[in-house]
Protein backbone atom coordinates (compact mmCIF):
# COMPACT_ATOMS: atom_id res chain seq x y z
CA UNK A 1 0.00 0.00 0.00
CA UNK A 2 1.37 3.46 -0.97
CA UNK A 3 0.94 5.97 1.26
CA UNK A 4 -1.81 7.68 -1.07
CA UNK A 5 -4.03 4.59 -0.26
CA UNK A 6 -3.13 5.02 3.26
CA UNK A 7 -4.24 8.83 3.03
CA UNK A 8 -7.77 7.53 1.50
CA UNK A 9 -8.73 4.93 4.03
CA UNK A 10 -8.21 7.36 6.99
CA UNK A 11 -9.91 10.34 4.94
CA UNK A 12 -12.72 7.30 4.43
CA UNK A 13 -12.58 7.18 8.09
CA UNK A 14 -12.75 10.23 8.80
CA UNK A 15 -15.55 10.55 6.51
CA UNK A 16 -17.60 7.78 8.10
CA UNK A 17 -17.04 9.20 11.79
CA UNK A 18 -18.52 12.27 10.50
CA UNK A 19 -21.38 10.94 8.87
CA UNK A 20 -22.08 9.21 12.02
CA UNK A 21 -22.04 12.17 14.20
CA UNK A 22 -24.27 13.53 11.78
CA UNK A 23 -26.90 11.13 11.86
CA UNK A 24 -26.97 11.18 15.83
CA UNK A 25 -28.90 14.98 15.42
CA UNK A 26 -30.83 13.98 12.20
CA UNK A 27 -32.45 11.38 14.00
CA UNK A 28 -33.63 13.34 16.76
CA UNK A 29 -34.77 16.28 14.43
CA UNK A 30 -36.63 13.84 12.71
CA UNK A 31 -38.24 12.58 16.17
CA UNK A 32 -38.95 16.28 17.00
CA UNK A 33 -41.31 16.24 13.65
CA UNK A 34 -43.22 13.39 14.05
CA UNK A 35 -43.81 14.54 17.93
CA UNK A 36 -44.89 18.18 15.99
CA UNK A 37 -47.15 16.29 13.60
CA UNK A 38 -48.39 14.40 16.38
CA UNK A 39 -49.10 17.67 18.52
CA UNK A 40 -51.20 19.10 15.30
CA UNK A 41 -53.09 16.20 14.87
CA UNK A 42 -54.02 16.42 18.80
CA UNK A 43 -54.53 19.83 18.39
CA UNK A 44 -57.14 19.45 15.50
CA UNK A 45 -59.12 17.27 17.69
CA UNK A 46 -59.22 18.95 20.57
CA UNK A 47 -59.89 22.35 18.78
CA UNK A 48 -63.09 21.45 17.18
CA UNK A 49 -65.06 20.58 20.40
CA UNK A 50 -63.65 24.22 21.63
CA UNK A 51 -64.86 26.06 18.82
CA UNK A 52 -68.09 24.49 18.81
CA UNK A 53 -68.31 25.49 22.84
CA UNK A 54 -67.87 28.99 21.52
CA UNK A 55 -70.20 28.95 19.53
CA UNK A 56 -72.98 28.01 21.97
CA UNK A 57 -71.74 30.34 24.33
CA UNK A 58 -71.54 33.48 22.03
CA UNK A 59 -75.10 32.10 20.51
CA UNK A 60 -76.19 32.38 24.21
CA UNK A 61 -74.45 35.93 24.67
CA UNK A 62 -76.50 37.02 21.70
CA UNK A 63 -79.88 36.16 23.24
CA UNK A 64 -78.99 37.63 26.79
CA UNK A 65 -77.75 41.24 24.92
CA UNK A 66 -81.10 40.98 22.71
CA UNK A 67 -82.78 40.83 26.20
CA UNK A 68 -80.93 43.03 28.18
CA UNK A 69 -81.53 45.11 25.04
CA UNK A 70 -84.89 44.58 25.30
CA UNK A 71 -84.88 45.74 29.29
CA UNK A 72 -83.01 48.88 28.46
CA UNK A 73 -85.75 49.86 25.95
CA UNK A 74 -88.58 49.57 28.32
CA UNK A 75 -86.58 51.32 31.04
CA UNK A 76 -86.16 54.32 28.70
CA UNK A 77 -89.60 54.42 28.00
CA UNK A 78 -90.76 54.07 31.49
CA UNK A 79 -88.30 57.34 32.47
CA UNK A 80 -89.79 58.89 29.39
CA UNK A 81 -93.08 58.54 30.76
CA UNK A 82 -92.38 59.25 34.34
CA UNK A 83 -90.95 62.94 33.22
CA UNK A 84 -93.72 63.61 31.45
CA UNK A 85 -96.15 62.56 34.52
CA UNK A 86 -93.69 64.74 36.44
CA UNK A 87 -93.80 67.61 34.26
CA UNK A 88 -98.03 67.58 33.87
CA UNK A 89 -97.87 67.05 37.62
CA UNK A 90 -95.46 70.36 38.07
CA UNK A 91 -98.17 72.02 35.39
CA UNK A 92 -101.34 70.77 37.08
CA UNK A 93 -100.37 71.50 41.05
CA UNK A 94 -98.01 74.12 40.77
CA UNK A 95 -99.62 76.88 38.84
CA UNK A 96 -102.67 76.67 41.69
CA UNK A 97 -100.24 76.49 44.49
CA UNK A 98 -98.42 79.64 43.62
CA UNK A 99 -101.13 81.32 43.43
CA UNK A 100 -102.58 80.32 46.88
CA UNK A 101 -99.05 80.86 48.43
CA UNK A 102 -99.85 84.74 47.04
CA UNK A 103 -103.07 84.66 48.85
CA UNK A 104 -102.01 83.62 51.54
CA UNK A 105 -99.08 85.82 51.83
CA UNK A 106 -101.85 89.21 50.59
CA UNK A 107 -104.43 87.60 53.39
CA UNK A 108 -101.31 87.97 55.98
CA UNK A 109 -100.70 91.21 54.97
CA UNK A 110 -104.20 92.31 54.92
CA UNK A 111 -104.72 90.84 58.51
CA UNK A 112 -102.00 92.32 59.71
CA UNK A 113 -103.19 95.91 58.41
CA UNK A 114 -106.13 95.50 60.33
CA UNK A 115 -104.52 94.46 63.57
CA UNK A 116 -104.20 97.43 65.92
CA UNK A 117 -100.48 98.22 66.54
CA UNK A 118 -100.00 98.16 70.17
CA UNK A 119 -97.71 100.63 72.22
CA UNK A 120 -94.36 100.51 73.45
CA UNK A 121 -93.36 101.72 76.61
């Protein structure tokens, strides 16, 4: 053997120690993608039962904001109504009372026209 042929075999080795280092990191990438494909596949069947959850509970939402929606409407016109009572009540009553607070007031006055003023000492 010449010393060329010695030069190949250990570059051959060389070669072959590499490749096996190599494959050491392959082979767990390679187990890192099937655990990732595993993981999606788990995920796609566990997602669908959570999304349809969602659903039912934003369907459910929905119906308790068209209530509460409905609520808020009659409240409105119920304070709507009430200031208009108040309002015709104000109109109604208070016109009448001023005007018997003024005659009261000019029947005080009056009467005490008519009272005779008494004397100091």
């Amino acid at each position: 053997m010449s010393g060329g042929d010695i030069a190949g075999l250990i570059a051959a080795g060389v070669f072959a120690v590499l490749v096996g280092i190599m494959a050491i990191p392959l082979v767990k990438l390679g187990r890192v993608f099937d655990e990732a494909g595993t993981a999606i596949r788990d995920l796609g069947t566990n997602v669908t039962p959570i999304l349809e959850e969602a659903t039912t509970t934003i369907s459910e939402t929905n119906k308790q904001l068209a209530r509460v929606d409905t609520i808020t409407k009659g409240v409105a016109e119920a304070t709507g109504n009430i200031t208009s009572l108040i309002a015709l009540t104000a109109a109604t009553v208070g016109g009448p009372l001023i005007k018997l607070a003024g005659f009261s007031a000019a029947v005080k006055v009056a009467l005490g026209a008519l009272k005779p003023k008494s004397r100091s000492k």
